[in-house]
PDB file of N, CA and C in Angstrom:
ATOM      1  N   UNK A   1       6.019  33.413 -13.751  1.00  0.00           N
ATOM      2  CA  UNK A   1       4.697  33.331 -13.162  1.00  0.00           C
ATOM      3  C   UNK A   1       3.678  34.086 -14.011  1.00  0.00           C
ATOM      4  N   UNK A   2       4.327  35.572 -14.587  1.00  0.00           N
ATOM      5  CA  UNK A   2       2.926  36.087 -14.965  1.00  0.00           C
ATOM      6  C   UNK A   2       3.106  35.319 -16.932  1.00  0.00           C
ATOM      7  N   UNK A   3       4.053  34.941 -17.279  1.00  0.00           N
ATOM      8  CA  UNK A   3       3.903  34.559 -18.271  1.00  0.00           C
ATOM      9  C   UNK A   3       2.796  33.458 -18.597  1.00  0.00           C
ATOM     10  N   UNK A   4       2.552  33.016 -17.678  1.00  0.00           N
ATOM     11  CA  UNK A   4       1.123  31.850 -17.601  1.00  0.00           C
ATOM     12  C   UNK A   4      -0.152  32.934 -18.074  1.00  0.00           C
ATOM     13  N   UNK A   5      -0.156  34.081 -17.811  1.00  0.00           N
ATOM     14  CA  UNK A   5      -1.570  34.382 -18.403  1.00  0.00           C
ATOM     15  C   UNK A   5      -1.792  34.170 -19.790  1.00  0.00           C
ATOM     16  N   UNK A   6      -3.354  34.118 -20.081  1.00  0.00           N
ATOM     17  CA  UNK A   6      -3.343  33.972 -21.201  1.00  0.00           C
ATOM     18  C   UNK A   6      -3.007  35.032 -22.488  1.00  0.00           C
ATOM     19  N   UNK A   7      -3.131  34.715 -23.222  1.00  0.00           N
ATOM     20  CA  UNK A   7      -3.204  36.162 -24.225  1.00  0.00           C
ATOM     21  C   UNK A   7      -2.271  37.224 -24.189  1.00  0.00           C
ATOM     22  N   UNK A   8      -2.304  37.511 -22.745  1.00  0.00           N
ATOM     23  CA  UNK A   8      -1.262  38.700 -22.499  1.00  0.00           C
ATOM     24  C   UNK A   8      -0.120  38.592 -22.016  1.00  0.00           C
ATOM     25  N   UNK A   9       0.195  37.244 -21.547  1.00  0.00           N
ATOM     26  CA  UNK A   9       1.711  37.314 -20.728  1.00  0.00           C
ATOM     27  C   UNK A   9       2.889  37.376 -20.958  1.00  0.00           C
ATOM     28  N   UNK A  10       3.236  37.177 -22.012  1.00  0.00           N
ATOM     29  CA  UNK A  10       4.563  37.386 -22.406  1.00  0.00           C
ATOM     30  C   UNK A  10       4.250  39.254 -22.502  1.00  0.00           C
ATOM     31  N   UNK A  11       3.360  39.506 -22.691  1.00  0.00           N
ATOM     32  CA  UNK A  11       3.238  41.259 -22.966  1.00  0.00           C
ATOM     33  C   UNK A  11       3.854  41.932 -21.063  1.00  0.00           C
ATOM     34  N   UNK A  12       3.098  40.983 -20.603  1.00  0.00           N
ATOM     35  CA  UNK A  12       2.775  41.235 -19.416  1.00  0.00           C
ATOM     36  C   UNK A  12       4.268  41.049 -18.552  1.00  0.00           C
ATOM     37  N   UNK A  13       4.825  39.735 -19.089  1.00  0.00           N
ATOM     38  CA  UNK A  13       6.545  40.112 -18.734  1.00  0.00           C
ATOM     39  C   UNK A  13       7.585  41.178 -18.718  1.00  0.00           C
ATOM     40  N   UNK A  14       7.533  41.283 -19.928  1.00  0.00           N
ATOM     41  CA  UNK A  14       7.801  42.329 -20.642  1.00  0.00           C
ATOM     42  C   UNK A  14       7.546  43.603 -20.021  1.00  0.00           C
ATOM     43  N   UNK A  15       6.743  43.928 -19.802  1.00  0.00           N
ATOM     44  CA  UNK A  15       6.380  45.661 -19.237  1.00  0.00           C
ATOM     45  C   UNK A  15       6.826  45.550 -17.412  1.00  0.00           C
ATOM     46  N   UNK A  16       7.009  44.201 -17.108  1.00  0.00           N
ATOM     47  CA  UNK A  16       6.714  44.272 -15.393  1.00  0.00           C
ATOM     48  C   UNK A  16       8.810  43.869 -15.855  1.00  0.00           C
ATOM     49  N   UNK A  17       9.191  43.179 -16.694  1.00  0.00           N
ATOM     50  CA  UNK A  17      10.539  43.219 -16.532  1.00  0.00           C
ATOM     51  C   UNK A  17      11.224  45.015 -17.089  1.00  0.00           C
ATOM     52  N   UNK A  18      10.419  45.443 -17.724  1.00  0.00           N
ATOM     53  CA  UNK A  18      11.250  46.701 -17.998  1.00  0.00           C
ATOM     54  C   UNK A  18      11.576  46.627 -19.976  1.00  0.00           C
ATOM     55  N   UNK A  19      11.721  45.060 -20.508  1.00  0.00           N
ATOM     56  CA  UNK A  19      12.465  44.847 -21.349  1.00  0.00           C
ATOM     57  C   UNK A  19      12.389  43.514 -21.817  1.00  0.00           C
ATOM     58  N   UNK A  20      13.203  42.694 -22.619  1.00  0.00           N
ATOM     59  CA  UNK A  20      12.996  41.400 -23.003  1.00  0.00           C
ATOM     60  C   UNK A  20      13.494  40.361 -22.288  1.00  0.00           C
ATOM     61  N   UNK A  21      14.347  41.013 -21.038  1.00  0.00           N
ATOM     62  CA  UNK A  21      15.467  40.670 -19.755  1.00  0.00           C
ATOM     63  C   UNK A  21      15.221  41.281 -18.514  1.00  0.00           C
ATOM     64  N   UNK A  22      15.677  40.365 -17.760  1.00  0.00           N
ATOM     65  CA  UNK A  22      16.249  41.222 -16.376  1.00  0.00           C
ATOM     66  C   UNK A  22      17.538  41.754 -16.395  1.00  0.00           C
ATOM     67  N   UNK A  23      17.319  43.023 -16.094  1.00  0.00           N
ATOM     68  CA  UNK A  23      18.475  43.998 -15.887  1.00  0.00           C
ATOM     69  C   UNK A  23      17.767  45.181 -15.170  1.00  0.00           C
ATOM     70  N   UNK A  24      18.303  46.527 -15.780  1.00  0.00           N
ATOM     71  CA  UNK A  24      18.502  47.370 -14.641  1.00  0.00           C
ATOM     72  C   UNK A  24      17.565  48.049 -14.253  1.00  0.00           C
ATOM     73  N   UNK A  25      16.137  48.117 -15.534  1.00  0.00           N
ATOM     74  CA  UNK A  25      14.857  48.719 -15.111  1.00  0.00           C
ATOM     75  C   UNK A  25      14.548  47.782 -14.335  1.00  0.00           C
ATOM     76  N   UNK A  26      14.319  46.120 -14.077  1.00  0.00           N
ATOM     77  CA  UNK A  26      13.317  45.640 -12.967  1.00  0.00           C
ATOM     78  C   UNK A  26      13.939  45.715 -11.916  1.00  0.00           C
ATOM     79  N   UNK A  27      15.714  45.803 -11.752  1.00  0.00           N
ATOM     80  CA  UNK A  27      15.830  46.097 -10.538  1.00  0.00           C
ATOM     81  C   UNK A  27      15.714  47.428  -9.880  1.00  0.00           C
ATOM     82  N   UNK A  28      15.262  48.727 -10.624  1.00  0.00           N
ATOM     83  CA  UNK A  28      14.751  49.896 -10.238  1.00  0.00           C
ATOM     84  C   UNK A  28      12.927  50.019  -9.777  1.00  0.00           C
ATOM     85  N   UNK A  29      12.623  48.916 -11.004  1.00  0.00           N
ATOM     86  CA  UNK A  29      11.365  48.964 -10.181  1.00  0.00           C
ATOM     87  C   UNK A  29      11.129  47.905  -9.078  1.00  0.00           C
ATOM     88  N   UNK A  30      11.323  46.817  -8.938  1.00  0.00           N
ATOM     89  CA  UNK A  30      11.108  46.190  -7.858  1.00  0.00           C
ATOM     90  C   UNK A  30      12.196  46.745  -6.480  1.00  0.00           C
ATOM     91  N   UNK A  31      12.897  47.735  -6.673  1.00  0.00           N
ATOM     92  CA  UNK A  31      13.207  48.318  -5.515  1.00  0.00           C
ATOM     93  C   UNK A  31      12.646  49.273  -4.780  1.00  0.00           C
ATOM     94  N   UNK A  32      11.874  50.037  -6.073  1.00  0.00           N
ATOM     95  CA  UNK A  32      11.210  51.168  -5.828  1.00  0.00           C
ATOM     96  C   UNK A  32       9.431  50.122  -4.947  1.00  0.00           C
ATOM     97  N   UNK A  33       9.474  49.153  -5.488  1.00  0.00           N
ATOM     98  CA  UNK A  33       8.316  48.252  -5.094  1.00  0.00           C
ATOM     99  C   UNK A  33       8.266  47.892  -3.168  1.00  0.00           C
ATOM    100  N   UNK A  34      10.145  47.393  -3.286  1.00  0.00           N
ATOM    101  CA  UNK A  34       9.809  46.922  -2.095  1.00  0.00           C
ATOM    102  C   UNK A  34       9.696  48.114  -1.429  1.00  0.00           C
ATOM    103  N   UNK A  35      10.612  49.556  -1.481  1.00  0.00           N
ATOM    104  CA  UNK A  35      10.632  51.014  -1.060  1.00  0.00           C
ATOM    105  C   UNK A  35       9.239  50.732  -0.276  1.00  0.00           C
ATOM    106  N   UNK A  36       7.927  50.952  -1.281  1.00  0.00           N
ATOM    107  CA  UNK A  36       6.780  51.519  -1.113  1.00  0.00           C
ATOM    108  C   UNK A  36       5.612  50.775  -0.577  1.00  0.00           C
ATOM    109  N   UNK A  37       5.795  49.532  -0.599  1.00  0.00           N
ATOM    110  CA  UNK A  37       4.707  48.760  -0.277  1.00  0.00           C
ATOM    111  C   UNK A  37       4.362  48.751   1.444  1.00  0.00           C
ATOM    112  N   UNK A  38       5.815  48.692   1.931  1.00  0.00           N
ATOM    113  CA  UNK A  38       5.610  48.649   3.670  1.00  0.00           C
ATOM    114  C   UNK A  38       4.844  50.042   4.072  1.00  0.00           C
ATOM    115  N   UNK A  39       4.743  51.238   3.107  1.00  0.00           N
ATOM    116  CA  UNK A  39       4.560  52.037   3.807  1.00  0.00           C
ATOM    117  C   UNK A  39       2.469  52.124   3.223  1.00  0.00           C
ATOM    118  N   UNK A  40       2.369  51.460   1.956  1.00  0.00           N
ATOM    119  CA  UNK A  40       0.768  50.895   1.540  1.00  0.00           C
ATOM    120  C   UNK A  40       0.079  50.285   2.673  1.00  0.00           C
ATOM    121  N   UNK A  41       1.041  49.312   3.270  1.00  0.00           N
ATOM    122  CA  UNK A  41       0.262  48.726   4.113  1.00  0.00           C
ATOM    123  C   UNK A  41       0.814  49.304   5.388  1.00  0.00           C
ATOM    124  N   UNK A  42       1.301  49.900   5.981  1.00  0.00           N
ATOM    125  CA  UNK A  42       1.110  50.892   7.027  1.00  0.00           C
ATOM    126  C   UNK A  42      -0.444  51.649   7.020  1.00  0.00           C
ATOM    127  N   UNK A  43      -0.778  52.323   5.878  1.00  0.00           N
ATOM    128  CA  UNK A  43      -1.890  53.247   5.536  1.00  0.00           C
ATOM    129  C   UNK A  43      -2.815  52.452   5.561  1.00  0.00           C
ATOM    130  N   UNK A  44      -2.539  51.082   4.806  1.00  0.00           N
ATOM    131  CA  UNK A  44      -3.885  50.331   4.966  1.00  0.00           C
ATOM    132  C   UNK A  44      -4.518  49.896   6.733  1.00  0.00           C
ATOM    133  N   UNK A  45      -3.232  49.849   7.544  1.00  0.00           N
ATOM    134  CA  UNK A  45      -3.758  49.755   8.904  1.00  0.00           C
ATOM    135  C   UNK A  45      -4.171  50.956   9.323  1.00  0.00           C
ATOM    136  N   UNK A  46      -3.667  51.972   9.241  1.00  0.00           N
ATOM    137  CA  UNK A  46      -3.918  53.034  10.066  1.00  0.00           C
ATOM    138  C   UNK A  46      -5.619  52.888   9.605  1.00  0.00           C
ATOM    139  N   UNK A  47      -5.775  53.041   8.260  1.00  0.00           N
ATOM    140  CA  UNK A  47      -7.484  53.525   8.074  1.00  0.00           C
ATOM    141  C   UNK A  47      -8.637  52.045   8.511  1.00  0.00           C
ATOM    142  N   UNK A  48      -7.601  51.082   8.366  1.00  0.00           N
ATOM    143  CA  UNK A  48      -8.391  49.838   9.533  1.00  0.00           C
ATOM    144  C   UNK A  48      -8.794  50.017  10.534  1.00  0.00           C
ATOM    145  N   UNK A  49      -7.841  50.479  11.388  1.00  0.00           N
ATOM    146  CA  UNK A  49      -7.940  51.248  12.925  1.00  0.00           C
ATOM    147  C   UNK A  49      -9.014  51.939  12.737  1.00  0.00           C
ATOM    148  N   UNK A  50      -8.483  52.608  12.025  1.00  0.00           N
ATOM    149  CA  UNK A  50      -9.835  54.348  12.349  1.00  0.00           C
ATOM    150  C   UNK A  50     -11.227  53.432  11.734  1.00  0.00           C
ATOM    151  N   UNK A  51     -11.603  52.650  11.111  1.00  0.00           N
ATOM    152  CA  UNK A  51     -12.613  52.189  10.774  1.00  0.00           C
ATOM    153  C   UNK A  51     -12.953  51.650  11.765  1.00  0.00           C
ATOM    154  N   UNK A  52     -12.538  50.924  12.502  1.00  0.00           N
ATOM    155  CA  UNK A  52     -12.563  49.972  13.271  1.00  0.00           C
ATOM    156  C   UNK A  52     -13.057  50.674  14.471  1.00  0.00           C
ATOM    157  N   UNK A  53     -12.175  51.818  14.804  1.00  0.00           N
ATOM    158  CA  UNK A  53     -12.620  52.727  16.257  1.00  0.00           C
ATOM    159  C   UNK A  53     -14.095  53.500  15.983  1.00  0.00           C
ATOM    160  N   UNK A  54     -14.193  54.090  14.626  1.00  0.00           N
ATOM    161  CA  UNK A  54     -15.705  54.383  14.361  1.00  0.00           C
ATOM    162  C   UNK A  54     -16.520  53.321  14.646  1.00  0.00           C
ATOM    163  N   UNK A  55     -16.706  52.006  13.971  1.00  0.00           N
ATOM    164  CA  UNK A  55     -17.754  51.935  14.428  1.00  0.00           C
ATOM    165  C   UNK A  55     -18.003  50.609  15.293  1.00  0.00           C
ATOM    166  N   UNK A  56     -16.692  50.059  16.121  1.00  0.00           N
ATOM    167  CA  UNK A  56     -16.458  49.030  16.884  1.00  0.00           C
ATOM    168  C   UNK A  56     -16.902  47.901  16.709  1.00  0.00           C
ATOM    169  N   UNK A  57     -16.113  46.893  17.363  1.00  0.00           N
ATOM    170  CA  UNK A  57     -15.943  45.056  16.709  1.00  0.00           C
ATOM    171  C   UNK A  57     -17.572  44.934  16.957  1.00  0.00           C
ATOM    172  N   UNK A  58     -17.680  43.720  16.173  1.00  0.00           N
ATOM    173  CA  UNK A  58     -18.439  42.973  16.066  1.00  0.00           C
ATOM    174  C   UNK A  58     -18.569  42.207  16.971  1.00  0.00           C
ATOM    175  N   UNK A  59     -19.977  42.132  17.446  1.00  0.00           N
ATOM    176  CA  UNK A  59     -20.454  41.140  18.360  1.00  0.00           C
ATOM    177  C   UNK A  59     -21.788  40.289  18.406  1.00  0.00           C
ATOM    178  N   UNK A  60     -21.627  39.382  17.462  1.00  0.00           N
ATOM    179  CA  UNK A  60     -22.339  38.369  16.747  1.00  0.00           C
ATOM    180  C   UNK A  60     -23.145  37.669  17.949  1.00  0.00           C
ATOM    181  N   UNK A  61     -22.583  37.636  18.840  1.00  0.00           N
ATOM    182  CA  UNK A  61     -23.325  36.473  19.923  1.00  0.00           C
ATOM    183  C   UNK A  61     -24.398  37.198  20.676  1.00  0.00           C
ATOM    184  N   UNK A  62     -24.055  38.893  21.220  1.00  0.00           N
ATOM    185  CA  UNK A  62     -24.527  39.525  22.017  1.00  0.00           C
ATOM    186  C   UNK A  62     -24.023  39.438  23.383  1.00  0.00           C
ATOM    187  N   UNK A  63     -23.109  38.687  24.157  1.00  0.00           N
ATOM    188  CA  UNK A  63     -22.216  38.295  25.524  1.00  0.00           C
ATOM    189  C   UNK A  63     -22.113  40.118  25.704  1.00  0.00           C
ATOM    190  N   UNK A  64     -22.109  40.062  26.664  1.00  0.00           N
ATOM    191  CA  UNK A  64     -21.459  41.450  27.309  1.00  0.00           C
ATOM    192  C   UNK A  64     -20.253  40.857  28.315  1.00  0.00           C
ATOM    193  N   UNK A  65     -19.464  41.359  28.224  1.00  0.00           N
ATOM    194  CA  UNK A  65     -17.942  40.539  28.615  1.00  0.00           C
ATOM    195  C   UNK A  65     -17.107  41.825  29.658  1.00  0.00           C
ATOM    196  N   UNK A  66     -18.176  42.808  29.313  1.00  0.00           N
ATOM    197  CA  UNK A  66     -17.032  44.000  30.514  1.00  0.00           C
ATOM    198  C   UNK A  66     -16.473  43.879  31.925  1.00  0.00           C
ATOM    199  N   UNK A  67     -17.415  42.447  32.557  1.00  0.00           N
ATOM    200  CA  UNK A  67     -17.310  42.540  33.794  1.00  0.00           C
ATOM    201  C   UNK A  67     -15.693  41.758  33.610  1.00  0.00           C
ATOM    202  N   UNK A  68     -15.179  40.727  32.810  1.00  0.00           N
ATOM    203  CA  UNK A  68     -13.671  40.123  32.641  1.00  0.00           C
ATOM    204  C   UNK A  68     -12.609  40.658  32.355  1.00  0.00           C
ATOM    205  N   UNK A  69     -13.691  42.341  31.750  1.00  0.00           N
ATOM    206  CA  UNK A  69     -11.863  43.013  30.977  1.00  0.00           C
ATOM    207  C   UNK A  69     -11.133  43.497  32.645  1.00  0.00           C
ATOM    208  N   UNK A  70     -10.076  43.917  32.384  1.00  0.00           N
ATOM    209  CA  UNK A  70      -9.489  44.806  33.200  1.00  0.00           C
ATOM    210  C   UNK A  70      -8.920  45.673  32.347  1.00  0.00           C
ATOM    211  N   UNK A  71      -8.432  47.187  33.208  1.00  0.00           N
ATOM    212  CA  UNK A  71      -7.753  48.262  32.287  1.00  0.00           C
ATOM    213  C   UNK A  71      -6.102  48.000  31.485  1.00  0.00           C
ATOM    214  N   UNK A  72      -6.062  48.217  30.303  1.00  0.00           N
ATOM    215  CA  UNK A  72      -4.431  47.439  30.006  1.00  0.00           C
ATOM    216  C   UNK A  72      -3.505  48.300  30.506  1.00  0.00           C
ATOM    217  N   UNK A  73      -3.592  49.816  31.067  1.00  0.00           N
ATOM    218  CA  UNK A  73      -2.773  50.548  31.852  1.00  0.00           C
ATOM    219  C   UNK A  73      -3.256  50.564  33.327  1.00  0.00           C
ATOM    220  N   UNK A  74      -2.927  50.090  34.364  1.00  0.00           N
ATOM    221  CA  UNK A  74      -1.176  49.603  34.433  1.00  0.00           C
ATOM    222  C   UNK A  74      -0.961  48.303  34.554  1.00  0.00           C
ATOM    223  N   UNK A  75      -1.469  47.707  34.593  1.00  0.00           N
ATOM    224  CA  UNK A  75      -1.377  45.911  34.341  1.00  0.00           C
ATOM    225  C   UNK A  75      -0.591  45.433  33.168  1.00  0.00           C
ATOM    226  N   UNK A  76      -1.327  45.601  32.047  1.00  0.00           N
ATOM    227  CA  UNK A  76      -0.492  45.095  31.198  1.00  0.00           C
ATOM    228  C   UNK A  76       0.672  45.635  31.099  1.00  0.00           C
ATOM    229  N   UNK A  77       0.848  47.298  30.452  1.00  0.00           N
ATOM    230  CA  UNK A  77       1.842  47.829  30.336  1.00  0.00           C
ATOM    231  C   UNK A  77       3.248  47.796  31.555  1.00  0.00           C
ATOM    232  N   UNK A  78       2.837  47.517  32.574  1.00  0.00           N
ATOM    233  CA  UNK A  78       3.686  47.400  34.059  1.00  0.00           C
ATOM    234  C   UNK A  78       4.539  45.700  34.057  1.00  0.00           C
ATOM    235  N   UNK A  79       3.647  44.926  33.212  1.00  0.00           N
ATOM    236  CA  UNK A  79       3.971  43.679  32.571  1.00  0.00           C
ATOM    237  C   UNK A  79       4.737  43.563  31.239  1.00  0.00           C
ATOM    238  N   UNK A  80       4.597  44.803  30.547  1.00  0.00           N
ATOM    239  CA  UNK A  80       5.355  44.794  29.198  1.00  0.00           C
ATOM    240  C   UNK A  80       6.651  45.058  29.681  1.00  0.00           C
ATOM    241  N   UNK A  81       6.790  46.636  30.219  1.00  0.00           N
ATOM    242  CA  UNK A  81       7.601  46.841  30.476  1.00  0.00           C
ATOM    243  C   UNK A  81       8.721  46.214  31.251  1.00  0.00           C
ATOM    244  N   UNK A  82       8.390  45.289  32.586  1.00  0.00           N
ATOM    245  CA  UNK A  82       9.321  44.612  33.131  1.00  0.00           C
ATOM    246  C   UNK A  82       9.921  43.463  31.899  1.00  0.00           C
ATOM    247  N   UNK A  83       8.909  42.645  30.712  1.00  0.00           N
ATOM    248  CA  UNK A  83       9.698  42.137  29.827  1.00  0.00           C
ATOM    249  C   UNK A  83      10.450  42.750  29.533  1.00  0.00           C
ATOM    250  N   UNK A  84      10.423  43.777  28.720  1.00  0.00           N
ATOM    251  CA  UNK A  84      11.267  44.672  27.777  1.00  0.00           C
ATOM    252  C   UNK A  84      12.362  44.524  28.932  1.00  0.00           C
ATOM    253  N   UNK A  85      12.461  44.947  29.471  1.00  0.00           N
ATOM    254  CA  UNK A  85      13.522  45.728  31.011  1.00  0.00           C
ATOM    255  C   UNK A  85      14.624  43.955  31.182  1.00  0.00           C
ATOM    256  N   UNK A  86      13.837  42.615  31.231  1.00  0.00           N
ATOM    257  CA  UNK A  86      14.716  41.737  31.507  1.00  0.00           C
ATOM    258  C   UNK A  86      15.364  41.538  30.502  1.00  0.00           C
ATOM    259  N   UNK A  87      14.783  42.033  29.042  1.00  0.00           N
ATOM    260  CA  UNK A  87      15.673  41.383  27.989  1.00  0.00           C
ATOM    261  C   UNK A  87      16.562  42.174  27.312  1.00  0.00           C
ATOM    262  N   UNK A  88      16.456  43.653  27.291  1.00  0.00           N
ATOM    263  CA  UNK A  88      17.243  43.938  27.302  1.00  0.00           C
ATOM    264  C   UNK A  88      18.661  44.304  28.269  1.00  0.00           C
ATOM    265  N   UNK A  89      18.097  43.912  29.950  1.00  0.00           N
ATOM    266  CA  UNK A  89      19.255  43.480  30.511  1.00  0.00           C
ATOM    267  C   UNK A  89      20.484  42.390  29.850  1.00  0.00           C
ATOM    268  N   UNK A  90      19.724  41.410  29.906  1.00  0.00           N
ATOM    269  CA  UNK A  90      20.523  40.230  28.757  1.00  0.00           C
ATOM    270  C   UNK A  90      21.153  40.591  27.996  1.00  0.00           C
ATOM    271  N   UNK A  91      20.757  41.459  27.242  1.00  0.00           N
ATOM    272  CA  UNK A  91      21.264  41.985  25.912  1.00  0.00           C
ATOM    273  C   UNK A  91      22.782  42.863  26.706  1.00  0.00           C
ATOM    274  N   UNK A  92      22.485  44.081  27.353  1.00  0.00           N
ATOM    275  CA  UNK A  92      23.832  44.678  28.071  1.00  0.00           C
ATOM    276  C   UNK A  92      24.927  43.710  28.690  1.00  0.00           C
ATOM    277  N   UNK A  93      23.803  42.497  29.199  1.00  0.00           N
ATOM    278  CA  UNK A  93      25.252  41.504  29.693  1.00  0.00           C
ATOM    279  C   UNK A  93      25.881  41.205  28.895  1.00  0.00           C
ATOM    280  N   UNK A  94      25.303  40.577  27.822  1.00  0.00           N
ATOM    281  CA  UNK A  94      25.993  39.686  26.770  1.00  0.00           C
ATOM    282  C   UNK A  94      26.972  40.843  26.413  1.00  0.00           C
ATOM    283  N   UNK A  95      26.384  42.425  26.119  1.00  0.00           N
ATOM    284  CA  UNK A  95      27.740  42.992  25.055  1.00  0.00           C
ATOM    285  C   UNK A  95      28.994  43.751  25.922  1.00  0.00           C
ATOM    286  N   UNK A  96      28.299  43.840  27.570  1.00  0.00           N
ATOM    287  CA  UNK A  96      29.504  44.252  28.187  1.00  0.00           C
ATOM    288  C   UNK A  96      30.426  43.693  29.096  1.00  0.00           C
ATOM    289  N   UNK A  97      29.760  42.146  29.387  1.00  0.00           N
ATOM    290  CA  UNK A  97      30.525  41.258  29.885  1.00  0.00           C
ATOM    291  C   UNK A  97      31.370  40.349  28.748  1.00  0.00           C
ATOM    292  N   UNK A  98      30.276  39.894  27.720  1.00  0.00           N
ATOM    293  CA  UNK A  98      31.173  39.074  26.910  1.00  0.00           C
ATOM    294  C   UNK A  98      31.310  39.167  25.720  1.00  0.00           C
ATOM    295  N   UNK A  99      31.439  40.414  24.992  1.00  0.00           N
ATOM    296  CA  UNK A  99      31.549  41.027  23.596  1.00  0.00           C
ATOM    297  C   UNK A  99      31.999  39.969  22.538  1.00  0.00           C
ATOM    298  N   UNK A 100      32.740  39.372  22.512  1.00  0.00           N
ATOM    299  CA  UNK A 100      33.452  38.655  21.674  1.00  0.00           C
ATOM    300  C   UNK A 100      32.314  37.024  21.387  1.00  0.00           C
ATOM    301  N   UNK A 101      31.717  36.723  21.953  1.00  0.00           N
ATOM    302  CA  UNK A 101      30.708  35.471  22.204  1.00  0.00           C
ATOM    303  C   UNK A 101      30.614  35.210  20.579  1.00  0.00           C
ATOM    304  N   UNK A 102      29.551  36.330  20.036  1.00  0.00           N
ATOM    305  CA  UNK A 102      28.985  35.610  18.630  1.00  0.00           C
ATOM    306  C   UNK A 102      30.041  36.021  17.520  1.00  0.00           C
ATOM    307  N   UNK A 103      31.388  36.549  17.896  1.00  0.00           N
ATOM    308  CA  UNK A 103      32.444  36.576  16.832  1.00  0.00           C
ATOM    309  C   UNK A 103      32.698  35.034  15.853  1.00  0.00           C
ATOM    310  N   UNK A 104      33.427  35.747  14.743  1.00  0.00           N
ATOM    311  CA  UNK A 104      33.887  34.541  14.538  1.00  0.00           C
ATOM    312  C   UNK A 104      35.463  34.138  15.290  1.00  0.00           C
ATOM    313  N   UNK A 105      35.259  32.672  15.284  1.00  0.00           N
ATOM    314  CA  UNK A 105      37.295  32.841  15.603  1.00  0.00           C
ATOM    315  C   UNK A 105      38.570  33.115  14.546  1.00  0.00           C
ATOM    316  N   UNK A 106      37.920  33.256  13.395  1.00  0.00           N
ATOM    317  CA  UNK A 106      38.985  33.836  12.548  1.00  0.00           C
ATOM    318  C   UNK A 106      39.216  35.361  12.715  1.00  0.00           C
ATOM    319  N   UNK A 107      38.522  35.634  13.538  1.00  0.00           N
ATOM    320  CA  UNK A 107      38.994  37.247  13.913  1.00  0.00           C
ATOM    321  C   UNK A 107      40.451  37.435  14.440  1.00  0.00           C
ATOM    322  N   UNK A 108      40.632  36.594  15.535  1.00  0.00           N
ATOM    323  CA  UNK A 108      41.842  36.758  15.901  1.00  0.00           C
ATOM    324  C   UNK A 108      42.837  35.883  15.452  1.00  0.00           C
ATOM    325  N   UNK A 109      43.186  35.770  14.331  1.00  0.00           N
ATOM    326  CA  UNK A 109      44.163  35.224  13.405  1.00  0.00           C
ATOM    327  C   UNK A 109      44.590  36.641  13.144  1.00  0.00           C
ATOM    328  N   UNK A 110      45.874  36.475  13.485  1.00  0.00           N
ATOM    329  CA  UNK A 110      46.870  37.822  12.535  1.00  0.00           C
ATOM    330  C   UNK A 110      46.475  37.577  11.088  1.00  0.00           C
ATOM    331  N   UNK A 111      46.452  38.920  10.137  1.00  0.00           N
ATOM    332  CA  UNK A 111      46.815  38.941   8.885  1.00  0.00           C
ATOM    333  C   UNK A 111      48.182  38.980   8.913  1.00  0.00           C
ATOM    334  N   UNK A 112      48.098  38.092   7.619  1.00  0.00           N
ATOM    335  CA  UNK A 112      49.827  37.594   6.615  1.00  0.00           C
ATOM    336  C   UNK A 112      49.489  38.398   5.542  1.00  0.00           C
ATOM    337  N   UNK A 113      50.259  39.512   5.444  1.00  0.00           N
ATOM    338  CA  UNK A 113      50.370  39.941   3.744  1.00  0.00           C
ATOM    339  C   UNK A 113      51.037  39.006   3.049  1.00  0.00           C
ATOM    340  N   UNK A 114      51.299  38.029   2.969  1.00  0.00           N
ATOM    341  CA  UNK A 114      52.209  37.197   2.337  1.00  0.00           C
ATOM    342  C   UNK A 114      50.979  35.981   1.387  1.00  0.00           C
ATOM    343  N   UNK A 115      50.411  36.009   2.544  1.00  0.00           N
ATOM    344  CA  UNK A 115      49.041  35.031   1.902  1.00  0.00           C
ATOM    345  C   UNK A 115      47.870  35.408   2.094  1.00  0.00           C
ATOM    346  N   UNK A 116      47.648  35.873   0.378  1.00  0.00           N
ATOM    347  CA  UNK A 116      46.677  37.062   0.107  1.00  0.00           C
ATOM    348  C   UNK A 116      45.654  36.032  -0.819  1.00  0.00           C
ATOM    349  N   UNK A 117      44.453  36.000  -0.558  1.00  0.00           N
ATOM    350  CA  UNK A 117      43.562  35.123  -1.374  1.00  0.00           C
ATOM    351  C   UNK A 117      43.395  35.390  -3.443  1.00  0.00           C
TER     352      UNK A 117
END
């Protein structure tokens, strides 16, 4: 992909592969890449938020809409929570009534030391 630039891309391979190959520098840096990026864009939300709470959404039309909101505690959250609460019921059924469900069935095949792959 970056070899398409002009002028510079094969340069540009080269420094982002580590070398004239893939080997063990790009897989140090693109690990160290994926490492770090979730936590870039973590930061990039948090300072969204805080931008966002300074100086509040946009309201292009002018509507004043307060009389439709309601408070999201305890309504919504009293609504989250009973989700959360049914599904992870489900979840306890499935692993303490029927543990074995998403096994495979070669589990319960005896091993043969005799026939070894």
């Amino acid at each position: 992909f970056f070899s398409t630039v002009p002028y510079v891309g094969s340069d540009l391979v080269q420094w982002i592969w580590g070398g004239f190959a893939v080997g063990y520098p790009t897989l140090t840096r693109f690990f160290a890449l994926h490492f770090l990026v979730p936590f870039l864009i973590l930061g990039l939300v948090i300072v969204h938020i805080i931008f966002l709470h300074d100086s509040g959404s946009n309201n292009p039309l002018g509507l004043v809409s307060n009389g439709d909101k309601i408070p999201f505690h305890p309504y919504f959250s009293i609504k989250d929570i009973f989700g959360y609460s049914i599904v992870i019921l489900a979840f306890l059924g499935v692993v303490v009534y029927s543990p074995n469900f998403f096994t495979d069935p070669e589990n319960y095949i005896e091993a043969n030391a005799l026939v070894t792959p």
